[in-house]
Every structure is written in C-alpha cells, then in structure tokens.
Protein backbone atom coordinates (compact mmCIF):
# COMPACT_ATOMS: atom_id res chain seq x y z
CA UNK A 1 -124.34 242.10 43.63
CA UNK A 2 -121.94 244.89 42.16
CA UNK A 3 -119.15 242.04 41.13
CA UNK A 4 -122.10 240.54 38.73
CA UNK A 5 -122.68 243.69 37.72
CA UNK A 6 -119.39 244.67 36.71
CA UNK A 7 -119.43 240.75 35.14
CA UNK A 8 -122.19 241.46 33.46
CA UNK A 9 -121.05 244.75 31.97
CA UNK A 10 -116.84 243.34 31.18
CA UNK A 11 -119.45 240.53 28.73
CA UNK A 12 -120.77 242.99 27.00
CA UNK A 13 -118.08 245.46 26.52
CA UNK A 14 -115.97 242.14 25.27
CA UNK A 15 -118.83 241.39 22.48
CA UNK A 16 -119.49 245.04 21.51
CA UNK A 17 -115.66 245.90 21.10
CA UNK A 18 -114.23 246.08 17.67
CA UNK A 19 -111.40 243.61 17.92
CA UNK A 20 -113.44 240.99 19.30
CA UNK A 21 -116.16 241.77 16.13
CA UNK A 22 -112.83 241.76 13.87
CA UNK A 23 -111.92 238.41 15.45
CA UNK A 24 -115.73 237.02 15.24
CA UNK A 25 -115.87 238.16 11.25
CA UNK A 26 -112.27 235.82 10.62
CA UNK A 27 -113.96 233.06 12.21
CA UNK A 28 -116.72 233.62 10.03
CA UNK A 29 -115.02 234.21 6.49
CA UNK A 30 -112.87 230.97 7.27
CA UNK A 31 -115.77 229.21 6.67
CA UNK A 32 -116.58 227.34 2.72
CA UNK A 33 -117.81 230.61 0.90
CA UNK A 34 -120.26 230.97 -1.73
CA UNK A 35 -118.70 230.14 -5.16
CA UNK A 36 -117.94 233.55 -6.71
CA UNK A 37 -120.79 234.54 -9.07
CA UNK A 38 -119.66 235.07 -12.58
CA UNK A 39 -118.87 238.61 -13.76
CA UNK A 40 -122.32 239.90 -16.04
CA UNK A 41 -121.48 242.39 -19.56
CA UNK A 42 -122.84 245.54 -19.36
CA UNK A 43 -125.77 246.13 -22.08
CA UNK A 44 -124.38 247.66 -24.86
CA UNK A 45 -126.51 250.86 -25.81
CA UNK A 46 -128.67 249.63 -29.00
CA UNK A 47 -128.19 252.93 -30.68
CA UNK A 48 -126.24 256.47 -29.93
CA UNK A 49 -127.63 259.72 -30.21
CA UNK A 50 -125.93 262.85 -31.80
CA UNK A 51 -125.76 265.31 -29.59
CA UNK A 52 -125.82 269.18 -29.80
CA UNK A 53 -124.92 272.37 -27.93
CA UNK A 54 -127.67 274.89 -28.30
CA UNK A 55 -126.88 278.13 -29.76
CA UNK A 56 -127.73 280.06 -26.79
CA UNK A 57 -126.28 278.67 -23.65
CA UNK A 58 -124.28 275.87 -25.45
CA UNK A 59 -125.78 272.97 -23.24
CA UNK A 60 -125.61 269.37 -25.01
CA UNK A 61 -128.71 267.83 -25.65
CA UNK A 62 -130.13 265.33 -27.96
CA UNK A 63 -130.57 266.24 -31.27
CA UNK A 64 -134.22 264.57 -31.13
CA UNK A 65 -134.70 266.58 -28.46
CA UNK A 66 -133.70 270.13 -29.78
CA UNK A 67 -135.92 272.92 -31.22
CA UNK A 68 -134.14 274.34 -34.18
CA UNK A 69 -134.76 277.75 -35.53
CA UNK A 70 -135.38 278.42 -39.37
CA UNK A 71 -131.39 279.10 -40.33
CA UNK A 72 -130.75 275.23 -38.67
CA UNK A 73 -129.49 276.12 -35.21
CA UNK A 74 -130.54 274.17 -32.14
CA UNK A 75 -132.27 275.33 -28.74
CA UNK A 76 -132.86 273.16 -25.87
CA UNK A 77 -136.22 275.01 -24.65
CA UNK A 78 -138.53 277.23 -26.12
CA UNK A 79 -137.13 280.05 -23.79
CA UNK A 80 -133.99 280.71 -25.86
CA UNK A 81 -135.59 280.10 -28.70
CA UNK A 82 -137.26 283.11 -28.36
CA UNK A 83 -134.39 285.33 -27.51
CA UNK A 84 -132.86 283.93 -31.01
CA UNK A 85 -135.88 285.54 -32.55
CA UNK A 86 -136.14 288.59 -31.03
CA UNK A 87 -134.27 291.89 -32.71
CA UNK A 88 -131.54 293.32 -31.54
C-alpha cells in the first residue's frame, strides 16, 4: 500500500513541478498559433486643453476648469481663491 502511495505522490510532484509545466507549455506553443492580430492606432485626442498653474499652490489644471480672480489669475478651488482675496 505505501509503494502506491509514494507512486501516487512521485505523479503528482512530476505534473506540479515547474520544468515539467515549462516542458508541457513548449509542447503547447509548437502548435499552429493564432494569426497575430493587427496592431490598432491610438485615438488621437479631438482637441487639447490649455492648461494653467494656479496662483496659489501652482497646480496645473484646465483652464475651463479654473476660477480666475478679477486681475486674471487662476485658482483651482474656491479655497485659494479666497486667500487671494483676503488682506494682508
């Protein structure tokens, strides 16, 4: 009983070890393979956007996306917008 035990276990080392996977995975790729797909453009971007630092932190952000003070310099939240305007 222990020798088909020890069979048993030798069989399933052998398929679990890596060389024998390795070996299984050469067999396989010898096979015809799938005809190679062909190569697909990136999309171009339809438009860019300007960017801008804001005048407080200097992080970029969309110009769209900025909130600009009365002397024309951008903020990207309403947070240091309001430091801009305070005095001092």
């Amino acid at each position: 009983m222990l020798k088909f035990l020890l069979l048993a276990a030798l069989v399933l080392w052998l398929l679990y070890s890596p060389g024998v996977r390795k070996l299984l995975r050469g067999v396989r790729s010898s096979e015809p393979a799938q005809p190679p797909r062909p190569a697909q453009a990136k999309p171009e971007p339809t438009q860019t956007t300007a960017m801008v630092p804001c005048a407080h932190c200097g992080v970029h952000l969309p110009a769209s996306e900025a909130l600009v003070n009365g002397q024309g310099q951008p903020f990207c939240s309403e947070a240091h917008l309001q430091v801009a305007r305070r005095p001092g």
